[in-house]
Protein backbone atom coordinates (compact mmCIF):
# COMPACT_ATOMS: atom_id res chain seq x y z
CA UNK A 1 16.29 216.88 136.65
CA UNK A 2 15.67 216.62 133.24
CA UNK A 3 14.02 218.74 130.20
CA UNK A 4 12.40 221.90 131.73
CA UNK A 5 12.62 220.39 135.10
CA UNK A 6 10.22 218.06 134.61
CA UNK A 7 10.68 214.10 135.10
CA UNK A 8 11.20 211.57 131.74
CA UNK A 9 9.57 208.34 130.90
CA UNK A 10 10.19 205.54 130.63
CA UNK A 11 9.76 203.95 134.25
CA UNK A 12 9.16 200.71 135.99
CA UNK A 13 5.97 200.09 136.55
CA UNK A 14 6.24 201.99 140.28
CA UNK A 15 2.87 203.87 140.83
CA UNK A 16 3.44 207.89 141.70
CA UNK A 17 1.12 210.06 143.77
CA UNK A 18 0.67 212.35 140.45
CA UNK A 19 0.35 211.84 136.55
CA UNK A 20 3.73 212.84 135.75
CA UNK A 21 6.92 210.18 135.18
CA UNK A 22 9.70 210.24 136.68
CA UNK A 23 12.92 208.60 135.63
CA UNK A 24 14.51 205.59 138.36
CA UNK A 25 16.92 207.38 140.72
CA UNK A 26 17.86 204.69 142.65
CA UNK A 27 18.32 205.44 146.34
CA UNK A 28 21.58 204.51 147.65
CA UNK A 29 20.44 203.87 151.47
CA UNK A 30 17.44 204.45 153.68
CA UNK A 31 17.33 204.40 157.53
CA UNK A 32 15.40 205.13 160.68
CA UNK A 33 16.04 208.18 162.01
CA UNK A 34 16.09 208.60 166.03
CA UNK A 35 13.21 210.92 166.08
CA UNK A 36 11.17 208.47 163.85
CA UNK A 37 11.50 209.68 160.11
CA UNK A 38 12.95 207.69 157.19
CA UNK A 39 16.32 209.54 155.65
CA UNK A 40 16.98 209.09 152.53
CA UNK A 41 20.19 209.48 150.10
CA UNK A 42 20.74 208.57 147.16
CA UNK A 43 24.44 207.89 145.71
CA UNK A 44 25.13 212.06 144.46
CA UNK A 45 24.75 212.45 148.01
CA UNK A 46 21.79 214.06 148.01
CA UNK A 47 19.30 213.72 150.95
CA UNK A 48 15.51 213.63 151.97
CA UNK A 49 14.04 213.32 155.13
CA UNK A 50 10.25 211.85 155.24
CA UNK A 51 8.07 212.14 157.93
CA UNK A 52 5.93 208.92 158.33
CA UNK A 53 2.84 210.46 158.43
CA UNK A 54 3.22 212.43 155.23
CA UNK A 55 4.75 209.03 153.69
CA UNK A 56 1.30 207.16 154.61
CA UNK A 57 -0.79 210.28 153.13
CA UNK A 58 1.23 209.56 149.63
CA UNK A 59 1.31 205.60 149.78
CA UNK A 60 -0.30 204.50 146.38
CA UNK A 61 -3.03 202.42 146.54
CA UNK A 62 -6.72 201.90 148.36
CA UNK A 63 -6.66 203.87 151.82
CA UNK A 64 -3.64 206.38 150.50
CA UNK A 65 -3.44 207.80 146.89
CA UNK A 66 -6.48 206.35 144.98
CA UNK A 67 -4.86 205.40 141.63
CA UNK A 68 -7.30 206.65 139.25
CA UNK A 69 -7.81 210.40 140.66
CA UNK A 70 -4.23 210.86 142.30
CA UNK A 71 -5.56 212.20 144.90
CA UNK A 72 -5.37 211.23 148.81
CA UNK A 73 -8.46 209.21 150.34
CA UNK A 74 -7.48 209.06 153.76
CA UNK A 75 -9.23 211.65 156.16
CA UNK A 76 -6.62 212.73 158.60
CA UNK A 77 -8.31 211.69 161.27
CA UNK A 78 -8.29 208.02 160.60
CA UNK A 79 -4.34 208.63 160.60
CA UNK A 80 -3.31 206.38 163.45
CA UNK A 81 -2.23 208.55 166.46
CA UNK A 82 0.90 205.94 167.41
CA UNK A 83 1.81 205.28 163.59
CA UNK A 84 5.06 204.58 162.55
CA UNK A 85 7.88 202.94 160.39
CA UNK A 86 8.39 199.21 161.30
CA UNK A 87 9.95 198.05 158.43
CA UNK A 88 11.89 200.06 155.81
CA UNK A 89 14.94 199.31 153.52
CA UNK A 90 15.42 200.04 150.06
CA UNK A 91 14.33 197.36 147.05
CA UNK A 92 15.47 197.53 143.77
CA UNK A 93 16.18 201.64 144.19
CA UNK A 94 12.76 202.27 145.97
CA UNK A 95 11.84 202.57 149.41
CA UNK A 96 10.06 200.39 150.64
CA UNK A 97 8.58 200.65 154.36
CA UNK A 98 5.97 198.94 156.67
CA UNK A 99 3.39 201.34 158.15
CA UNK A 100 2.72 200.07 162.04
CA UNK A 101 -0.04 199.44 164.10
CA UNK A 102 -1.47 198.75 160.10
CA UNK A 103 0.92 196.08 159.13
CA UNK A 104 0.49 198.16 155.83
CA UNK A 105 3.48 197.82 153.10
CA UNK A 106 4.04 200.72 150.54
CA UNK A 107 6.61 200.96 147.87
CA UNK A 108 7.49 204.60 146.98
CA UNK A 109 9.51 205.66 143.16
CA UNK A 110 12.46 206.86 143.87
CA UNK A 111 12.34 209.47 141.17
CA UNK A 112 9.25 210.90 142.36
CA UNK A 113 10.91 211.41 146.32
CA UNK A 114 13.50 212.55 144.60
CA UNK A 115 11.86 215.49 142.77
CA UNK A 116 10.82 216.39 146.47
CA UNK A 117 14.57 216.26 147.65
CA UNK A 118 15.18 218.76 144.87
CA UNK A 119 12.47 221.20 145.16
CA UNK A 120 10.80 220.17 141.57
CA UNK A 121 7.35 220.03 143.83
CA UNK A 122 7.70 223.72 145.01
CA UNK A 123 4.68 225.78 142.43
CA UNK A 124 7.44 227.90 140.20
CA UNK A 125 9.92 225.14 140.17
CA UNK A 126 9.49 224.78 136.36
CA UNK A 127 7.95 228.15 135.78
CA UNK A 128 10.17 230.84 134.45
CA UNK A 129 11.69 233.66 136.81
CA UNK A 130 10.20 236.93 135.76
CA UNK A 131 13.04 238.88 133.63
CA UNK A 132 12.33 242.94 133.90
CA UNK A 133 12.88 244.67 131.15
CA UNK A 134 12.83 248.30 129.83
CA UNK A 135 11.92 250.12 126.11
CA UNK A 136 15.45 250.12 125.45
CA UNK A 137 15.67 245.85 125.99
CA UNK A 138 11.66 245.69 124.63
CA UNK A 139 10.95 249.04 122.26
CA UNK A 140 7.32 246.36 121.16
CA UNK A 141 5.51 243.52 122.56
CA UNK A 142 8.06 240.01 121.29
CA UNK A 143 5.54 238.44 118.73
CA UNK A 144 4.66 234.94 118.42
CA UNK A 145 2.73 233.60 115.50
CA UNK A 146 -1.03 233.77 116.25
CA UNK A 147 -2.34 231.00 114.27
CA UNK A 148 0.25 228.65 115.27
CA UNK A 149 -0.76 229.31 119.07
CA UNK A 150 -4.19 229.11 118.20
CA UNK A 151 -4.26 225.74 116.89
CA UNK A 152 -0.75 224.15 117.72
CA UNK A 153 0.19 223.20 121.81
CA UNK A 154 3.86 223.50 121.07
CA UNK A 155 3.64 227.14 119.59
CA UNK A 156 1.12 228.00 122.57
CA UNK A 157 3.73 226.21 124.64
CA UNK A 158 6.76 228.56 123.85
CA UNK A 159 4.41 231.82 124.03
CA UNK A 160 3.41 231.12 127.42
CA UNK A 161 7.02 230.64 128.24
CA UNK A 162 7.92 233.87 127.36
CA UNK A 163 4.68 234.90 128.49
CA UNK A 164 6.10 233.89 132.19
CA UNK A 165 9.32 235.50 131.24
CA UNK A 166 8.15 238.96 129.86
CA UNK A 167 4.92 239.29 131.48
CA UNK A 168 3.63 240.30 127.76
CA UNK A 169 3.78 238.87 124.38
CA UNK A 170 1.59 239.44 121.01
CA UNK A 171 0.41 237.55 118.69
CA UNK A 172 0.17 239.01 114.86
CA UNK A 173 -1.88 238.09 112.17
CA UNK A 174 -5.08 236.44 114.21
CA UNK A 175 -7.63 237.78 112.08
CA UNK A 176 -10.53 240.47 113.06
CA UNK A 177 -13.12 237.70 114.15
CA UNK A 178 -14.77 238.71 117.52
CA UNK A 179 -14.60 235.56 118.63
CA UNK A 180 -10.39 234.75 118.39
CA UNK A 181 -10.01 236.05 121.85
CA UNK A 182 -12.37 233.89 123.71
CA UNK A 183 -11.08 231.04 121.54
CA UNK A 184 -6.94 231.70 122.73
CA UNK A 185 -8.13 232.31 126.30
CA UNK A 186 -10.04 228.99 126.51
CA UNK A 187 -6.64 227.42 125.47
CA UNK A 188 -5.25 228.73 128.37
CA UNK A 189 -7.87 228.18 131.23
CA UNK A 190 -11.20 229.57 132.23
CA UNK A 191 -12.04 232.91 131.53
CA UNK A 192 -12.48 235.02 134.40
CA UNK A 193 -16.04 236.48 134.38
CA UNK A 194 -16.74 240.47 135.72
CA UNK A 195 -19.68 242.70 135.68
CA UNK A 196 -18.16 243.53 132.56
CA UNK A 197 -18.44 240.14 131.39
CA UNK A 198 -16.58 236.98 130.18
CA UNK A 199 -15.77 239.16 127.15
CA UNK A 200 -16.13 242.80 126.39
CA UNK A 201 -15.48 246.05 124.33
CA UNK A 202 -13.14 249.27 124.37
CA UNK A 203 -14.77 251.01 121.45
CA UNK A 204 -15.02 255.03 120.87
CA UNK A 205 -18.61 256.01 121.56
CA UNK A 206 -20.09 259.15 120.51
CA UNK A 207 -21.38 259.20 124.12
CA UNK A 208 -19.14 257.29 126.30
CA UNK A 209 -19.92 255.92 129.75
CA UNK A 210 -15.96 255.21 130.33
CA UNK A 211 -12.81 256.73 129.95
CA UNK A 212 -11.93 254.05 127.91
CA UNK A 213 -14.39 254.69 125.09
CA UNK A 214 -13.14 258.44 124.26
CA UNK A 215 -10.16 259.21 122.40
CA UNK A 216 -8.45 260.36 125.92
CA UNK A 217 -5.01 259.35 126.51
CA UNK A 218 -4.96 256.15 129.22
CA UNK A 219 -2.01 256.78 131.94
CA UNK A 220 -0.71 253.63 132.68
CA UNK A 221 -2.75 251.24 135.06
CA UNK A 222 -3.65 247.98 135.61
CA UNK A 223 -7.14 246.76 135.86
CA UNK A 224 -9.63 245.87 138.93
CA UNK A 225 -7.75 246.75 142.16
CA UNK A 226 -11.18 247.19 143.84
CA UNK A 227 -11.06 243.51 143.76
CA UNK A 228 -9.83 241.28 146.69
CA UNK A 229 -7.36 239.74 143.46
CA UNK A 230 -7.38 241.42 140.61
CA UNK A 231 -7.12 239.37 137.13
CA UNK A 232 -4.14 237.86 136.56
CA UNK A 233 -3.89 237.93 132.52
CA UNK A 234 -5.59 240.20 130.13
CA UNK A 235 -6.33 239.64 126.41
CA UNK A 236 -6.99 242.08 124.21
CA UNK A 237 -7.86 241.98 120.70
CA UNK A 238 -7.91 244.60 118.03
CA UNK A 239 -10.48 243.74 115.50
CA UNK A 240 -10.75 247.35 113.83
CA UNK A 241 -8.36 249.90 114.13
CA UNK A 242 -8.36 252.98 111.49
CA UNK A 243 -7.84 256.01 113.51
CA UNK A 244 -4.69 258.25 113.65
CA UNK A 245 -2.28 257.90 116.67
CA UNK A 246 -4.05 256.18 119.88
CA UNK A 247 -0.49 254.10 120.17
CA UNK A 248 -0.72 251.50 122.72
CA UNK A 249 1.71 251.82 125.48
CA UNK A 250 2.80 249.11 128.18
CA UNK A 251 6.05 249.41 130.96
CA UNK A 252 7.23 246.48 132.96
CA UNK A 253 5.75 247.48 137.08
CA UNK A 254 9.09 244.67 137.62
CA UNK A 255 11.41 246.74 136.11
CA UNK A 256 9.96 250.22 137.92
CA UNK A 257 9.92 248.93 141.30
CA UNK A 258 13.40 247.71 141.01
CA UNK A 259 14.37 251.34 140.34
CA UNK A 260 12.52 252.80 142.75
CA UNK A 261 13.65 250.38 145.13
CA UNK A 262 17.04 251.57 144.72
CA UNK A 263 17.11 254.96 143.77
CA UNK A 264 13.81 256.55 145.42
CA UNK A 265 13.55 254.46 148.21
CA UNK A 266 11.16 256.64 150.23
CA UNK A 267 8.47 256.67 147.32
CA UNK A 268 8.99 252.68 147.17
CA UNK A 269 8.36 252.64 150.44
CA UNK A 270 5.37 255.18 150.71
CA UNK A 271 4.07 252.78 147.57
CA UNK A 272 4.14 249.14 149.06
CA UNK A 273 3.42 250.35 152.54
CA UNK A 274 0.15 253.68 152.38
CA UNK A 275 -3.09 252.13 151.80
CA UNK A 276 -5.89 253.48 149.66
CA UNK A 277 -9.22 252.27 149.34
CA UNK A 278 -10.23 251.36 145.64
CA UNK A 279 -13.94 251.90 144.69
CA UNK A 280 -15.88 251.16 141.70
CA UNK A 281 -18.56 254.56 141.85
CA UNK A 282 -21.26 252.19 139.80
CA UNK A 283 -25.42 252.79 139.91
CA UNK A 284 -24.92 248.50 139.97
CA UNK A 285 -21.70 247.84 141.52
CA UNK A 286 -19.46 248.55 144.73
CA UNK A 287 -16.87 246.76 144.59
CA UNK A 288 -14.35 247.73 147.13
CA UNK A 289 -10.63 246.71 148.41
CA UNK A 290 -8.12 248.45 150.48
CA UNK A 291 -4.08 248.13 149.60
CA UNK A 292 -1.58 249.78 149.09
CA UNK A 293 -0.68 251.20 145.39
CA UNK A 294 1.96 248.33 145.17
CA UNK A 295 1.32 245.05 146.95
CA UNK A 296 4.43 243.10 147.83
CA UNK A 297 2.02 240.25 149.08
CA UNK A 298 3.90 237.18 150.60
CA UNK A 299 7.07 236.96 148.28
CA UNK A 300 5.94 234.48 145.92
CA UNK A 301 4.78 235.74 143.29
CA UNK A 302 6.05 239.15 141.41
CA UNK A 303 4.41 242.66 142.46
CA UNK A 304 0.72 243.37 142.39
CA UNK A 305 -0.08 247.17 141.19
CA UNK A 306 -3.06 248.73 141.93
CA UNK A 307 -2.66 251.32 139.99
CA UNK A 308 -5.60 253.01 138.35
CA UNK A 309 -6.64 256.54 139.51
CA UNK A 310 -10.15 256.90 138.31
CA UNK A 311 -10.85 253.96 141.25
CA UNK A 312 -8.49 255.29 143.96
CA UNK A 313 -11.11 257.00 145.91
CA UNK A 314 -9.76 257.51 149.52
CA UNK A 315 -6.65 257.84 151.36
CA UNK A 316 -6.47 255.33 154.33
CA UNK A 317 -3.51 256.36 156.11
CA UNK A 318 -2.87 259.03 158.69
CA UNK A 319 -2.82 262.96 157.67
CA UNK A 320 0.30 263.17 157.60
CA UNK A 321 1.28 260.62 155.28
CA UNK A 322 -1.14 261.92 152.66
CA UNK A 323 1.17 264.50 150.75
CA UNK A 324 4.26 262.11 150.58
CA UNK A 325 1.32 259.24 148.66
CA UNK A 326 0.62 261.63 146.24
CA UNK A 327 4.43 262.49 145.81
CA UNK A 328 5.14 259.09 145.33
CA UNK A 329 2.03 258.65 143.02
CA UNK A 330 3.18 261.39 141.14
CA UNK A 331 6.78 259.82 140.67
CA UNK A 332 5.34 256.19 140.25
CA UNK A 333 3.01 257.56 137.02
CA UNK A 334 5.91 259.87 135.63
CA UNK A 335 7.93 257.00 135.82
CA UNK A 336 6.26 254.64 134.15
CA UNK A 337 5.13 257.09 131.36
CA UNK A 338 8.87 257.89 130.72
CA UNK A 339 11.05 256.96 127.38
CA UNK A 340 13.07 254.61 129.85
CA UNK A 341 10.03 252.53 130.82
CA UNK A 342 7.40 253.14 128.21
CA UNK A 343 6.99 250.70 125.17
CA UNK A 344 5.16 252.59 122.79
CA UNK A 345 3.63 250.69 119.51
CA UNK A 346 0.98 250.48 117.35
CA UNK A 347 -2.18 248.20 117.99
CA UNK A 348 -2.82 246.52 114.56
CA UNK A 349 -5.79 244.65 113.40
CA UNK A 350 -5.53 240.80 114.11
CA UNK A 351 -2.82 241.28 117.01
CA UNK A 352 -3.56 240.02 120.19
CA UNK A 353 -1.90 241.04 123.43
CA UNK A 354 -1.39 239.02 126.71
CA UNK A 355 0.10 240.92 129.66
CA UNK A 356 0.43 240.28 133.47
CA UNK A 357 -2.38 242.75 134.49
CA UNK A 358 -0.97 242.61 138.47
CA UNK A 359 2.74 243.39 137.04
CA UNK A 360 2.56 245.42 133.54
CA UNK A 361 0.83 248.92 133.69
CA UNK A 362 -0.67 249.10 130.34
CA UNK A 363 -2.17 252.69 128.66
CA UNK A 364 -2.76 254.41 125.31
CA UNK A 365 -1.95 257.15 123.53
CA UNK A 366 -5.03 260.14 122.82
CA UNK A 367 -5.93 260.07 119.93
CA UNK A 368 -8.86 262.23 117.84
CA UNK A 369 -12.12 260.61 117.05
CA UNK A 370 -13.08 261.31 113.53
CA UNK A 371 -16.17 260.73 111.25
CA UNK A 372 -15.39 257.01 109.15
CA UNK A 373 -12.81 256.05 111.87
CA UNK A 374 -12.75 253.47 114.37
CA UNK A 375 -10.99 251.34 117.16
CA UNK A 376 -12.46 248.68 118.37
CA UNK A 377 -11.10 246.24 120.80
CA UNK A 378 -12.33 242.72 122.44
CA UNK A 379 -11.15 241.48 125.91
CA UNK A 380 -10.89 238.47 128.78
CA UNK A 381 -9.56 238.33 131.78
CA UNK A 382 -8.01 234.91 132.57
CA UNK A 383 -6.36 234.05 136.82
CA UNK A 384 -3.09 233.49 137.02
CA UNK A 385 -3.49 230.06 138.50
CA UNK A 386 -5.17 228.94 135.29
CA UNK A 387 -2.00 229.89 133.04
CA UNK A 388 0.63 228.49 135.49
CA UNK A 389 -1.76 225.41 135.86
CA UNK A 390 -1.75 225.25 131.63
CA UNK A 391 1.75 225.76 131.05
CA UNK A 392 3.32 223.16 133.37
CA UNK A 393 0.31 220.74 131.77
CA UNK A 394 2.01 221.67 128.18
CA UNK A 395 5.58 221.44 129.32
CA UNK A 396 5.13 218.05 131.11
CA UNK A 397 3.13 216.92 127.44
CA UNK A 398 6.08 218.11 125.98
CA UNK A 399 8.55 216.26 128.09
CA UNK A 400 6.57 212.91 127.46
CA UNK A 401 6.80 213.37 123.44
CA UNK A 402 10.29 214.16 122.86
CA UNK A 403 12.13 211.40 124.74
CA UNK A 404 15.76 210.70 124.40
CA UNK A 405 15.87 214.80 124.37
CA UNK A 406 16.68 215.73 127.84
CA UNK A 407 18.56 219.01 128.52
CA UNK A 408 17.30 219.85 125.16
CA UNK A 409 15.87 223.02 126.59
CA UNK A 410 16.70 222.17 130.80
CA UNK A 411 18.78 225.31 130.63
CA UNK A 412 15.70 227.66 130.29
CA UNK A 413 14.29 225.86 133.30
CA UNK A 414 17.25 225.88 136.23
CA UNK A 415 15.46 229.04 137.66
CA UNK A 416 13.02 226.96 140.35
CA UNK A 417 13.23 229.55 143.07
CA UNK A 418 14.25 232.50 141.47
CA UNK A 419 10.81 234.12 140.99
CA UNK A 420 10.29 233.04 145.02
CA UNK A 421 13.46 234.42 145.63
CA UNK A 422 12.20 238.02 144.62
CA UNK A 423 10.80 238.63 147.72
CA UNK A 424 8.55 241.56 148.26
CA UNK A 425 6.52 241.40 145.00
CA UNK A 426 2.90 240.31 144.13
CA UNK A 427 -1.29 242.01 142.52
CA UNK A 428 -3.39 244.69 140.65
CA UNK A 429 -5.99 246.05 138.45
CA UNK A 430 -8.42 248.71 138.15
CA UNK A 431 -12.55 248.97 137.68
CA UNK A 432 -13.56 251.18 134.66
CA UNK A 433 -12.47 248.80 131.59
CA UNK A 434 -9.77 251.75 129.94
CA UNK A 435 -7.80 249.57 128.51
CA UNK A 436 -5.00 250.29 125.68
């Protein structure tokens, strides 16, 4: 359509279901189907076909799409049973159409059907296809400024992007205040609260009550697969960081199940199709779920891991399946810990990380806990829905301000099925906070 997929003012003054604006594509024709439905082209040949039920959902004004929420009124079942089109033709480029027994008239923009005839409505139309990627194509995290996304929507704009991309990014030179992590994640949605709450620590402790908080190395995982969905995002913050080694590691889950896929398929399969069931062993908590290690969900999103062994706490498959899970568990973790996969870098004071938590399996080097020395990290959780929902907010803001500069960036957009069309792939986590 236009810049990042999204629609361009300016408009005539043509109401729209939604807040965004769409430029005039002027229909060409408009008829009456046999079967009752109004089909639509417009000159490039394109067509749309519009059932007259959904059309009377969408019209704009009282009794259809109240004007100042943008949201339908009408309870279905004050739909007329015998409605249809009397009327319809096409005015000016719109459609216009006469909704019978009501004797009700509704114009419709024919930029905003349009989107609909190409797929612009569909959730990852203008969200970037996931691009896997190995240490060889990503040796660290790609860096954004952090005080630029902190404070600026267009920085925050582009690291998203990539954020969507990547399924990682950091941001250097934040600072070491405890609270810069709750203040990026609130400029991406709602934190996700946990009974480890909105916010919380991976520190060393003299006694620890987690694997997290020793100098242990942390095989790569993903966090909270007890729960129904895991988190979608993590943040994490280094505010203190002055032991030796302790490296941060992180491997793309994308990039491993496409190779698994093709050259181990019977581990793949053993990994998307044996369940487990995933149990937080609390004195306060029992949280449980039951999936398999990776859950291919419906296709629409990319893979969900569930990948964190201190939480896998019992097979739930039949006997004889239960050596050929562990081989492929044993595969999946050397995998992912190998030079091919594994990013391996250094987690500095004032850099922030953001990762896909149901698609990157993040871990951490060991490391020795000394007298004087310390590592000390602060993390959120944020849903996924709350970052897709922010960055097509940002990207339509962006379209609005820089008009007269379509296609300026339409080329990174252009992708509007491609992460549907990696079917097979969707969430993760794990319970015990170790994170990296």
């Amino acid at each position: 359509m236009t810049e990042r997929g999204f629609a361009q003012p300016p408009t005539p003054d043509c109401p729209t279901p939604d807040y965004y604006e769409y430029p005039w594509a002027a229909l060409s024709s408009a008829c009456l189907s046999a079967h009752g439905t109004a089909d639509l082209v417009w000159p490039d040949g394109t067509t749309l076909e519009c059932h007259p039920r959904w059309l009377r959902e969408n019209a704009p004004g009282p009794g259809g799409i109240n004007l100042a929420t943008r949201e339908c009124e009408l309870d279905p079942a004050h739909l007329p049973p015998d409605l249809t089109l009397g009327r319809i033709c096409v005015a000016d480029g719109a459609l216009d159409v006469t909704f019978e027994p009501e004797h009700r008239d509704a114009t419709f923009h024919p930029g905003w059907l349009r989107h609909v005839a190409d797929d612009m409505h569909q959730p990852f139309a203008v969200i970037p296809a996931p691009e896997p990627w190995t240490a060889a194509s990503h040796p660290e995290p790609v860096t954004y400024d952090g005080p630029a996304t902190l404070c600026d929507d267009d920085s925050l704009e582009t690291a998203l992007y990539g954020l969507a991309r990547c399924g990682l990014i950091r941001l250097s030179a934040c600072g070491t205040d405890p609270g810069t992590v709750a203040r990026l994640a609130e400029r991406i949605g709602a934190m996700r609260d946990s009974n480890f709450g909105l916010t919380w620590h991976v520190d060393v402790d003299i006694t620890p009550t987690t694997v997290a908080n020793t100098g242990l190395r942390l095989a790569p995982h993903t966090d909270l697969p007890t729960r129904e969905v895991p988190p979608g995002l993590q943040l994490l913050h280094c505010v203190e960081n002055t032991v030796e080694g302790g490296w941060s590691t992180m491997a793309d889950g994308l990039a491993i199940a496409d190779h698994l896929r093709d050259c181990e398929p019977g581990a793949f399969e053993a990994l998307t199709t044996l369940e487990w069931i995933f149990f937080n062993r609390s004195p306060d908590y029992d949280h449980r779920w039951r999936g398999p290690i990776i859950d291919t969900g419906d296709g629409r999103i990319p893979y969900t891991y569930r990948a964190f062994h201190p939480v896998r706490a019992f097979p739930a498959m039949a006997g004889a399946d239960v050596e050929r899970a562990y081989a492929a568990l044993r595969l999946l973790s050397a995998t992912a810990s190998s030079d091919r996969f594994q990013m391996r870098y250094p987690f500095r004071p004032g850099d922030i990380v953001v990762f896909d938590n149901r698609r990157v399996l993040h871990g951490r080097e060991a490391f020795e806990p000394r007298p004087g020395t310390r590592r000390r990290l602060i993390g959120t959780y944020i849903d996924t829905d709350e970052f897709y929902s922010r960055l097509r907010v940002l990207l339509r803001r962006a379209v609005a301000s820089r008009t007269g500069q379509a296609g300026a960036v339409a080329s990174r957009t252009g992708q509007a099925g491609a992460v549907a069309s990696r079917t097979g792939q969707a969430g993760a986590g794990k319970e015990i906070p170790a994170h990296g």
